[in-house]
PDB file of N, CA and C in Angstrom:
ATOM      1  N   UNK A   1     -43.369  36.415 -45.300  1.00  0.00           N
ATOM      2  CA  UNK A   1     -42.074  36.499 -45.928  1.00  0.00           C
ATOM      3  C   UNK A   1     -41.075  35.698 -45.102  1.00  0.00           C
ATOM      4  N   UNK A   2     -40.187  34.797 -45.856  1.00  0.00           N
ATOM      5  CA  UNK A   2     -38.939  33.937 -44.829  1.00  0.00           C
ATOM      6  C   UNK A   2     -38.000  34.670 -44.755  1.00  0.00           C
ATOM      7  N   UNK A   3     -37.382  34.731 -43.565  1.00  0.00           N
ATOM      8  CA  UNK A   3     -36.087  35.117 -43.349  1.00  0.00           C
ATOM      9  C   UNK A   3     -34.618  34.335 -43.508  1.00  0.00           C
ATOM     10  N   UNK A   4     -34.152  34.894 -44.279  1.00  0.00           N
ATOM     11  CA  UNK A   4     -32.526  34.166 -44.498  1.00  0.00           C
ATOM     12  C   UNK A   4     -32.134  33.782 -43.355  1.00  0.00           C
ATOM     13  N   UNK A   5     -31.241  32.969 -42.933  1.00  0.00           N
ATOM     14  CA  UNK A   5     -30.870  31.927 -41.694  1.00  0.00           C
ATOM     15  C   UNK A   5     -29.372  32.866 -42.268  1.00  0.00           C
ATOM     16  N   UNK A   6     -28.699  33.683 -41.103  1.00  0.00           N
ATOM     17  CA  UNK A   6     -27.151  33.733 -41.084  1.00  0.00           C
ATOM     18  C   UNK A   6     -26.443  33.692 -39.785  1.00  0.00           C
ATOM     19  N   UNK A   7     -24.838  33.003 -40.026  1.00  0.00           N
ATOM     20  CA  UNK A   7     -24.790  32.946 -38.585  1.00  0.00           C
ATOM     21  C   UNK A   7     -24.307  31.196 -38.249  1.00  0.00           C
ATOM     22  N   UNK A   8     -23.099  31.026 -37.047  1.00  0.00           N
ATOM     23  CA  UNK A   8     -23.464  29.684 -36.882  1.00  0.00           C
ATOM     24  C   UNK A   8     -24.363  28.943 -36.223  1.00  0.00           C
ATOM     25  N   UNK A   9     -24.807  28.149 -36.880  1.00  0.00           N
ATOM     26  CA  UNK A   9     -25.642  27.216 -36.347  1.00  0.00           C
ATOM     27  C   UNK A   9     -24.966  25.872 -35.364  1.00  0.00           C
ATOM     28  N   UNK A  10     -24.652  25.927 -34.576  1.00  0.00           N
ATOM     29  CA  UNK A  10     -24.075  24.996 -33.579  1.00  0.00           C
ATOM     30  C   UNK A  10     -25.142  23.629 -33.648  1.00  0.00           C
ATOM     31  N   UNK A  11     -24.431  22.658 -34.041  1.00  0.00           N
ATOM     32  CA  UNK A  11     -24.939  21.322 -33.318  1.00  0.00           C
ATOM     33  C   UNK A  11     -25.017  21.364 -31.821  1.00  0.00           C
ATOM     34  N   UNK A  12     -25.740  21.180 -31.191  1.00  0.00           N
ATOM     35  CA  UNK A  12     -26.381  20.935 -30.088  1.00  0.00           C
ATOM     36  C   UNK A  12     -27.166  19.343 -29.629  1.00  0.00           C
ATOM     37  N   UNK A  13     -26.230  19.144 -28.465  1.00  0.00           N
ATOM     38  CA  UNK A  13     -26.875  17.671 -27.413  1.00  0.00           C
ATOM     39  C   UNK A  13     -27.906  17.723 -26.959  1.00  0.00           C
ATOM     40  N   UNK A  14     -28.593  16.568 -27.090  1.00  0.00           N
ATOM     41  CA  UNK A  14     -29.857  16.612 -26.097  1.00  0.00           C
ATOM     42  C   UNK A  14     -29.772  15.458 -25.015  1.00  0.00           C
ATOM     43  N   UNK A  15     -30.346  16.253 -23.763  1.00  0.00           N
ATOM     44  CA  UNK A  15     -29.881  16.020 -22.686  1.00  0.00           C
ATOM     45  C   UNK A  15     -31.101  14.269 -22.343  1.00  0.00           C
ATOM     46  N   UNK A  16     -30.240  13.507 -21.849  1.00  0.00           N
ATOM     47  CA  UNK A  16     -31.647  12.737 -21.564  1.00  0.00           C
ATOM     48  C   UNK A  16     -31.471  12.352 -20.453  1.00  0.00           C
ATOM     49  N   UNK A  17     -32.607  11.581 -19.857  1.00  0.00           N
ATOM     50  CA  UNK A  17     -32.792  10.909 -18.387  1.00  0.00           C
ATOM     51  C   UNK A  17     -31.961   9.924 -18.184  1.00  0.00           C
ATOM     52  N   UNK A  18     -32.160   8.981 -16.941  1.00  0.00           N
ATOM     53  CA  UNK A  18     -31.525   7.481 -16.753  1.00  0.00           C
ATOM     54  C   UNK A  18     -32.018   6.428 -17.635  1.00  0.00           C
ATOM     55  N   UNK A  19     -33.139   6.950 -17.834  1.00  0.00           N
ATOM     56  CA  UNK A  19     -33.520   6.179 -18.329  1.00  0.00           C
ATOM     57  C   UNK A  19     -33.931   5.939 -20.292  1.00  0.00           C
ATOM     58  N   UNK A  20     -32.624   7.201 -20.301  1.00  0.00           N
ATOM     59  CA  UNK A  20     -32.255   7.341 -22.087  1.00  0.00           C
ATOM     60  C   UNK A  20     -33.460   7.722 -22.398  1.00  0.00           C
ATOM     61  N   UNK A  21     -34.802   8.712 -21.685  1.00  0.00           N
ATOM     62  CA  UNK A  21     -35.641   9.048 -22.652  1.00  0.00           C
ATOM     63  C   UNK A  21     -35.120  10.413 -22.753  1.00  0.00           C
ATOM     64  N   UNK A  22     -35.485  11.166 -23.454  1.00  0.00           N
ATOM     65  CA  UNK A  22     -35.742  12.746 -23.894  1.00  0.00           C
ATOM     66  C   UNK A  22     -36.117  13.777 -22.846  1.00  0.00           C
ATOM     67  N   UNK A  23     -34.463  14.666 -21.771  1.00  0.00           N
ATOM     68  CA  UNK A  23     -35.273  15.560 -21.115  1.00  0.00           C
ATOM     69  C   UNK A  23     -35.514  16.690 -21.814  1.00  0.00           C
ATOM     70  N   UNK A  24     -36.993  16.882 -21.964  1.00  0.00           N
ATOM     71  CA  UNK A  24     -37.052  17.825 -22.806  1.00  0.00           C
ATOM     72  C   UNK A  24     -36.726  19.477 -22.283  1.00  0.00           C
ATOM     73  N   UNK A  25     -36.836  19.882 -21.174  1.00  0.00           N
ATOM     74  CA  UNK A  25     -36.971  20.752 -19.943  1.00  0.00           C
ATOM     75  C   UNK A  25     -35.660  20.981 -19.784  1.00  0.00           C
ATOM     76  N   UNK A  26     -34.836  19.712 -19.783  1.00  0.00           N
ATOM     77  CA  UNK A  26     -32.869  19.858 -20.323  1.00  0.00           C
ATOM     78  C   UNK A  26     -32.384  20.253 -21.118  1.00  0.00           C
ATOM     79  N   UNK A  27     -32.960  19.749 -22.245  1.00  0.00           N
ATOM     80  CA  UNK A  27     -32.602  20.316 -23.487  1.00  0.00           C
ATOM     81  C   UNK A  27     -32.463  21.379 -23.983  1.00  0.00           C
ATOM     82  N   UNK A  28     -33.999  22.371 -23.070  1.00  0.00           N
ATOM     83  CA  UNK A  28     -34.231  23.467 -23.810  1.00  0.00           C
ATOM     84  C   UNK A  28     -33.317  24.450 -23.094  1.00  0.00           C
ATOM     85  N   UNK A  29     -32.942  23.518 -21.731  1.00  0.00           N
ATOM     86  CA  UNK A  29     -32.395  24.858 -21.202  1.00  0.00           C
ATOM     87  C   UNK A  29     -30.759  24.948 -21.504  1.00  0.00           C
ATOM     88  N   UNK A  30     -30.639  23.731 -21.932  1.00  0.00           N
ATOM     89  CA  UNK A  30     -29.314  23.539 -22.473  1.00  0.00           C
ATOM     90  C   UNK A  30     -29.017  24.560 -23.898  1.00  0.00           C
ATOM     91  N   UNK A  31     -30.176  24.015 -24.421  1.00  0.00           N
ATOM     92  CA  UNK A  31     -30.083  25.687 -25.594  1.00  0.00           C
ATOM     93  C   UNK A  31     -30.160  26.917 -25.540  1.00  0.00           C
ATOM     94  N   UNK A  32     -31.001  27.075 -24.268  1.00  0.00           N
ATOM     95  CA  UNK A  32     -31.150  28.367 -24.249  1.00  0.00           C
ATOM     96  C   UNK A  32     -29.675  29.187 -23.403  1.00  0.00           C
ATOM     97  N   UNK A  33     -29.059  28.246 -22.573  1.00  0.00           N
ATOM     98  CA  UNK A  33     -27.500  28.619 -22.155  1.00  0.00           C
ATOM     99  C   UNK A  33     -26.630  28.418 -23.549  1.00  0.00           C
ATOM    100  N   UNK A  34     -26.844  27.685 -24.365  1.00  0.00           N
ATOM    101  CA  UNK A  34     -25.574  28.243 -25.165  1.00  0.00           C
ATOM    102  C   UNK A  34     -25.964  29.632 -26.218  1.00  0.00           C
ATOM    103  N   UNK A  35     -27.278  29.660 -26.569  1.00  0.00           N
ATOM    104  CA  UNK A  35     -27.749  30.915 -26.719  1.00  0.00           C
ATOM    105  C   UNK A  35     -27.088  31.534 -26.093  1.00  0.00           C
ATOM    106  N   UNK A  36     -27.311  31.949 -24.876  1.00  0.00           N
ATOM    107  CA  UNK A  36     -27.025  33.178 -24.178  1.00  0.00           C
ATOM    108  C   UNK A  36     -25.341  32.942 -24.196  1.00  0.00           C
ATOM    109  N   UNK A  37     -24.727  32.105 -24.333  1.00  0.00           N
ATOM    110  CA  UNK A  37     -23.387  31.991 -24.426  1.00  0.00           C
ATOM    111  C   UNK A  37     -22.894  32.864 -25.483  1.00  0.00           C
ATOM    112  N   UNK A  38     -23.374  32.196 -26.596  1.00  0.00           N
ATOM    113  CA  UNK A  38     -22.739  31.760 -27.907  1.00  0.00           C
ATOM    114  C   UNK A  38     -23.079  32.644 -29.116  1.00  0.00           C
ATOM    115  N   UNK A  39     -24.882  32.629 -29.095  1.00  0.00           N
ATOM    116  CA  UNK A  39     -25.150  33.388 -30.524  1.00  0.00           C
ATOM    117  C   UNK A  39     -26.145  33.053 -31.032  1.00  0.00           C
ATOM    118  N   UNK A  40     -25.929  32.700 -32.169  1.00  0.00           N
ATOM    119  CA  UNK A  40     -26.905  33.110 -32.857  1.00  0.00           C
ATOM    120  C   UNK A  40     -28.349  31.765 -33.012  1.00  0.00           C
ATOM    121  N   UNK A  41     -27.484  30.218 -33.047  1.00  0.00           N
ATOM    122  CA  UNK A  41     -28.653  29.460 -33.181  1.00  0.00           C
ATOM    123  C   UNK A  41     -28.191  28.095 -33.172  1.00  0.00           C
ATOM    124  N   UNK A  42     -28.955  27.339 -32.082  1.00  0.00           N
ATOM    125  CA  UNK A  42     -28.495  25.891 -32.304  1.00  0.00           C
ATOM    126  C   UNK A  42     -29.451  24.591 -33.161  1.00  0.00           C
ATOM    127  N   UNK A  43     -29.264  23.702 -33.461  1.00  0.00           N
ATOM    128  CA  UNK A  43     -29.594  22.484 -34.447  1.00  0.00           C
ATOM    129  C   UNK A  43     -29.445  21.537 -33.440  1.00  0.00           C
ATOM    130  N   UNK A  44     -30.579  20.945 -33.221  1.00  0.00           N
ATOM    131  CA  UNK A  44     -30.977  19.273 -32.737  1.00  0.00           C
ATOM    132  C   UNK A  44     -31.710  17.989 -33.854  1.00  0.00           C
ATOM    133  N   UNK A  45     -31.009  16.867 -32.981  1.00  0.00           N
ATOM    134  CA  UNK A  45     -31.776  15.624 -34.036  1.00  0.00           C
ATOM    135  C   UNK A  45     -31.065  15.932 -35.015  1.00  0.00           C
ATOM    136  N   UNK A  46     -30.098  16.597 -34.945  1.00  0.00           N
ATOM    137  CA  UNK A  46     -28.845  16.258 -37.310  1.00  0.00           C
ATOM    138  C   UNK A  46     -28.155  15.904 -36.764  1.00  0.00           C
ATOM    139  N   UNK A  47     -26.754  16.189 -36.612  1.00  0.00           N
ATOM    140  CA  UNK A  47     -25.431  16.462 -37.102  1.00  0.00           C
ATOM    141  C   UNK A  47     -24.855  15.311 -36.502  1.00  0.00           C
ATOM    142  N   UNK A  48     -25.463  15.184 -34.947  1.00  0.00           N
ATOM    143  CA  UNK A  48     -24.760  14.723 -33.717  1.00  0.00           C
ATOM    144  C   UNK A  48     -25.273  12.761 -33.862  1.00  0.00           C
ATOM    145  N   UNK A  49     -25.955  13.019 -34.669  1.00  0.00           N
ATOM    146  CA  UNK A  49     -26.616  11.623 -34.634  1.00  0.00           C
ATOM    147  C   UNK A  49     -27.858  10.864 -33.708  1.00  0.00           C
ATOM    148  N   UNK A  50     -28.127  11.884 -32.967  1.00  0.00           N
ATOM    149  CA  UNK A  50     -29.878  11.889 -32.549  1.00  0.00           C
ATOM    150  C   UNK A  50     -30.363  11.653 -32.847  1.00  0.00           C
ATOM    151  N   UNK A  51     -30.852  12.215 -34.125  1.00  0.00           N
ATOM    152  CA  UNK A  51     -31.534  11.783 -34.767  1.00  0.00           C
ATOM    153  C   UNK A  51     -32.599  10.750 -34.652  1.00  0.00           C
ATOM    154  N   UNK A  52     -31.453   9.956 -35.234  1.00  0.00           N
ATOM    155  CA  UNK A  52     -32.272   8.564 -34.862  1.00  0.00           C
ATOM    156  C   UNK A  52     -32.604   7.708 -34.204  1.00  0.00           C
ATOM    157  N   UNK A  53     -32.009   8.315 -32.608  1.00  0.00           N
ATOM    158  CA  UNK A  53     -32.155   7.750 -31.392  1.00  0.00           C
ATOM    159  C   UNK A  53     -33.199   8.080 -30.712  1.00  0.00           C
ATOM    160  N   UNK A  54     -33.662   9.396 -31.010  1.00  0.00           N
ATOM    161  CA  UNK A  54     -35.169  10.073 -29.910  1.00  0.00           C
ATOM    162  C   UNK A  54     -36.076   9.474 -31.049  1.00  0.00           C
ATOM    163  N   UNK A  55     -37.114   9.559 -30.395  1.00  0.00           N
ATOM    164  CA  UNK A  55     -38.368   8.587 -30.964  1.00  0.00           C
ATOM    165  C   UNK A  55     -39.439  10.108 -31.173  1.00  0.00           C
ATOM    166  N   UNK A  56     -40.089   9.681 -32.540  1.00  0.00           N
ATOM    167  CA  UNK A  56     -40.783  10.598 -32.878  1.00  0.00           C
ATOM    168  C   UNK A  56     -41.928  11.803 -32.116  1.00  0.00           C
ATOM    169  N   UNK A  57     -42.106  10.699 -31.165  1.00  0.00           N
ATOM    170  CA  UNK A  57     -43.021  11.378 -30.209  1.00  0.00           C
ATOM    171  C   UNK A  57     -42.310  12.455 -29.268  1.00  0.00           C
ATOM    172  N   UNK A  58     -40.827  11.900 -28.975  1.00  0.00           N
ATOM    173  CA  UNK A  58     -40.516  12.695 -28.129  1.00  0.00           C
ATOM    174  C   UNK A  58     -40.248  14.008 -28.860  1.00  0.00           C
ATOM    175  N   UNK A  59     -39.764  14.323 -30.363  1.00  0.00           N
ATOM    176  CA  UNK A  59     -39.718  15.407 -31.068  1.00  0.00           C
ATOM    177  C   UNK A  59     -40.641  16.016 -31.456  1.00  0.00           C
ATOM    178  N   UNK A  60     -42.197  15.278 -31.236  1.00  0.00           N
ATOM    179  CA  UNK A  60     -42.996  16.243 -31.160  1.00  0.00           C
ATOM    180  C   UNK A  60     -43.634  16.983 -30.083  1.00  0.00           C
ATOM    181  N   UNK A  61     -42.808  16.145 -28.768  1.00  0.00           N
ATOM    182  CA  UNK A  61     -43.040  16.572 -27.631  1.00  0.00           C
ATOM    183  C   UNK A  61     -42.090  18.037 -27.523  1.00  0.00           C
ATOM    184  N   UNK A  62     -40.918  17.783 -27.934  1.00  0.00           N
ATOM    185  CA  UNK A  62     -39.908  19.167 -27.843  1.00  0.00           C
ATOM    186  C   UNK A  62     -40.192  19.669 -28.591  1.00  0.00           C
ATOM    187  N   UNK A  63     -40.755  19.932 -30.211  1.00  0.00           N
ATOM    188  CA  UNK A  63     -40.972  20.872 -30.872  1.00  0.00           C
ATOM    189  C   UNK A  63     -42.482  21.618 -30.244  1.00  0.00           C
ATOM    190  N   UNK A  64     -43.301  21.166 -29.436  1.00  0.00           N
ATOM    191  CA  UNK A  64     -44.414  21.655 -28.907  1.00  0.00           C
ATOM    192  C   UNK A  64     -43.926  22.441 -27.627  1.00  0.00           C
ATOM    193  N   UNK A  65     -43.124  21.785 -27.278  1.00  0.00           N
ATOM    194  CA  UNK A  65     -42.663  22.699 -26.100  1.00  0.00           C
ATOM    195  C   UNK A  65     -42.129  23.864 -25.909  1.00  0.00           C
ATOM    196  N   UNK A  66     -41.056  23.319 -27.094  1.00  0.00           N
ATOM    197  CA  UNK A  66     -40.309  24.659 -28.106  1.00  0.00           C
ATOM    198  C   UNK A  66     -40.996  25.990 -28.214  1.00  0.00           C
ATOM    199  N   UNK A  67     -42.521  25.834 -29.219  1.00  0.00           N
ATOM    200  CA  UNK A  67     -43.173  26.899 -29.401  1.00  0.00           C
ATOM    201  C   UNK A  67     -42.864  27.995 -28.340  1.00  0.00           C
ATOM    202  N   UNK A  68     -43.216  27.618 -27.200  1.00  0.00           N
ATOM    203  CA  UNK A  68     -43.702  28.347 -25.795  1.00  0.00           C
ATOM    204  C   UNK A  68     -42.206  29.408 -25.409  1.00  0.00           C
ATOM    205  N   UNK A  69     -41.416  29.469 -25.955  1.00  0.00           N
ATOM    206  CA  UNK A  69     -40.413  30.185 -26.147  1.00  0.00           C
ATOM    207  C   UNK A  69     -39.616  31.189 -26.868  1.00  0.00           C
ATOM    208  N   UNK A  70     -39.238  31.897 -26.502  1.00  0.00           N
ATOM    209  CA  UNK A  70     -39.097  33.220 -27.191  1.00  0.00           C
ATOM    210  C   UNK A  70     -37.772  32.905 -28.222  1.00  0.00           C
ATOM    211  N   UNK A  71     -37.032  32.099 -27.956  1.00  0.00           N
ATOM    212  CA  UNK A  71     -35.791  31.691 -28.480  1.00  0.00           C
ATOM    213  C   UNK A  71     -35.995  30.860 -29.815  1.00  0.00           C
ATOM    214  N   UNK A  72     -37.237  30.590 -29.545  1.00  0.00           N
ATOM    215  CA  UNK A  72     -37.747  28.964 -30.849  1.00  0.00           C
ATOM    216  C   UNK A  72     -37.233  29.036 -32.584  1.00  0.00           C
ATOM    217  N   UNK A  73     -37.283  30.606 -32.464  1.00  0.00           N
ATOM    218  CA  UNK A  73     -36.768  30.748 -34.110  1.00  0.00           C
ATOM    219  C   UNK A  73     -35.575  30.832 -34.472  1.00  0.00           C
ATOM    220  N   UNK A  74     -34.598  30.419 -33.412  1.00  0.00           N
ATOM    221  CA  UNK A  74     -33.217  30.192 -33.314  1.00  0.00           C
ATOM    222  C   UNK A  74     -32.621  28.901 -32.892  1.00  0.00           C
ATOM    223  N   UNK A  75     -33.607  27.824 -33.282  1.00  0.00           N
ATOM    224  CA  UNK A  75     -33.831  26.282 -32.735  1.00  0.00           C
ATOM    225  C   UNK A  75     -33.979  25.376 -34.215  1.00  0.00           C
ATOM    226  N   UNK A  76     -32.845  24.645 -34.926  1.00  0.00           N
ATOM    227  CA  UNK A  76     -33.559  24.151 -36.221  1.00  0.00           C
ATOM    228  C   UNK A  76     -33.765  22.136 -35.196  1.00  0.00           C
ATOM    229  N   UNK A  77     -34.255  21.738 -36.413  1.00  0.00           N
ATOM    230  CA  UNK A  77     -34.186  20.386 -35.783  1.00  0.00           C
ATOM    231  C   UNK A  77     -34.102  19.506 -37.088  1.00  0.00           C
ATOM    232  N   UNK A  78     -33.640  18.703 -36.561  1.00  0.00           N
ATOM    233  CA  UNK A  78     -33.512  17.530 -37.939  1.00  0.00           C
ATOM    234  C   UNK A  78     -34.578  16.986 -38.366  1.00  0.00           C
ATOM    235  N   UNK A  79     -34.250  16.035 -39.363  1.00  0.00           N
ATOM    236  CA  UNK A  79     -35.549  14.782 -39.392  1.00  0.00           C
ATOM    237  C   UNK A  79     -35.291  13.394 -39.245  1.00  0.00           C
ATOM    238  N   UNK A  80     -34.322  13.270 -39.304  1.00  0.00           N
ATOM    239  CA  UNK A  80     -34.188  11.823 -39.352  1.00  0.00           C
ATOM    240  C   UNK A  80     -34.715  11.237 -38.255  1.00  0.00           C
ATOM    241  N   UNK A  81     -34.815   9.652 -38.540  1.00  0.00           N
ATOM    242  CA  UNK A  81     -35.434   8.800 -37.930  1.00  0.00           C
ATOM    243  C   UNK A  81     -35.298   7.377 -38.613  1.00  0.00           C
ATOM    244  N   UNK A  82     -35.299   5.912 -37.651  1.00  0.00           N
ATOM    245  CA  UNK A  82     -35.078   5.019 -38.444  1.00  0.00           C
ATOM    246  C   UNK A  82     -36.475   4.397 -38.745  1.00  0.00           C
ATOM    247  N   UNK A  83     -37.530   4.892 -38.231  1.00  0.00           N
ATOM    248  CA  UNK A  83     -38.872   4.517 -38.386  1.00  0.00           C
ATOM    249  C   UNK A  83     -39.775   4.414 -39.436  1.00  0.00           C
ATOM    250  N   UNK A  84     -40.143   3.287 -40.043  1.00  0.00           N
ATOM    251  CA  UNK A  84     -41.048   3.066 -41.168  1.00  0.00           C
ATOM    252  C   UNK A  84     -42.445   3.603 -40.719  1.00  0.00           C
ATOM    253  N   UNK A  85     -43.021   3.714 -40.182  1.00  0.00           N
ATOM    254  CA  UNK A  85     -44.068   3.990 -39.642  1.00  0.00           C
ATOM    255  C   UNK A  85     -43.961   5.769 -39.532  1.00  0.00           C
TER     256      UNK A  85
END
C-alpha cells in the first residue's frame, strides 16, 4: 500500500568536491541535518537545478547509498538529466 507524501518537502543542495563531483557522504549528511532541523522531507536533483549537472552514475551512486538509511523514505529525487544515452 503507498503512503500519501504530506508536509514540506524542502529543495535541498548537494554538496560536491573540488573537483565538482558528487559528495555523496555530504549530501546525505547534509539531509540528514536538515531533517533533524526542519521536518519532514527533503528533494534532490529538481527544483535547484542539479539535476542536470550530477551525472547519472553518481545518482545511482546516492540513491544506493541512500537505501542504507533510516531517513531514505523522507528523501525524493528528481530525474532530470541532459543525457541521451
Amino acid at each position: 500500500m503507498s503512503t500519501i507524501l504530506s508536509g514540506i518537502y524542502a529543495a535541498s543542495m548537494s554538496v560536491l568536491k573540488a573537483d565538482l563531483s558528487l559528495d555523496i557522504q555530504g549530501t546525505l549528511r547534509h539531509a540528514k541535518e536538515n531533517l533533524d532541523d526542519n521536518g519532514v522531507g527533503s528533494v534532490f536533483f529538481g527544483s535547484t537545478g542539479m539535476g542536470a549537472l550530477i551525472s547519472l552514475q553518481e545518482k545511482k551512486q546516492f540513491i544506493e547509498a541512500l537505501s542504507k538509511y533510516k531517513f531514505k523514505e523522507q528523501i525524493l529525487t528528481g530525474t532530470a538529466s541532459t543525457s541521451l544515452k
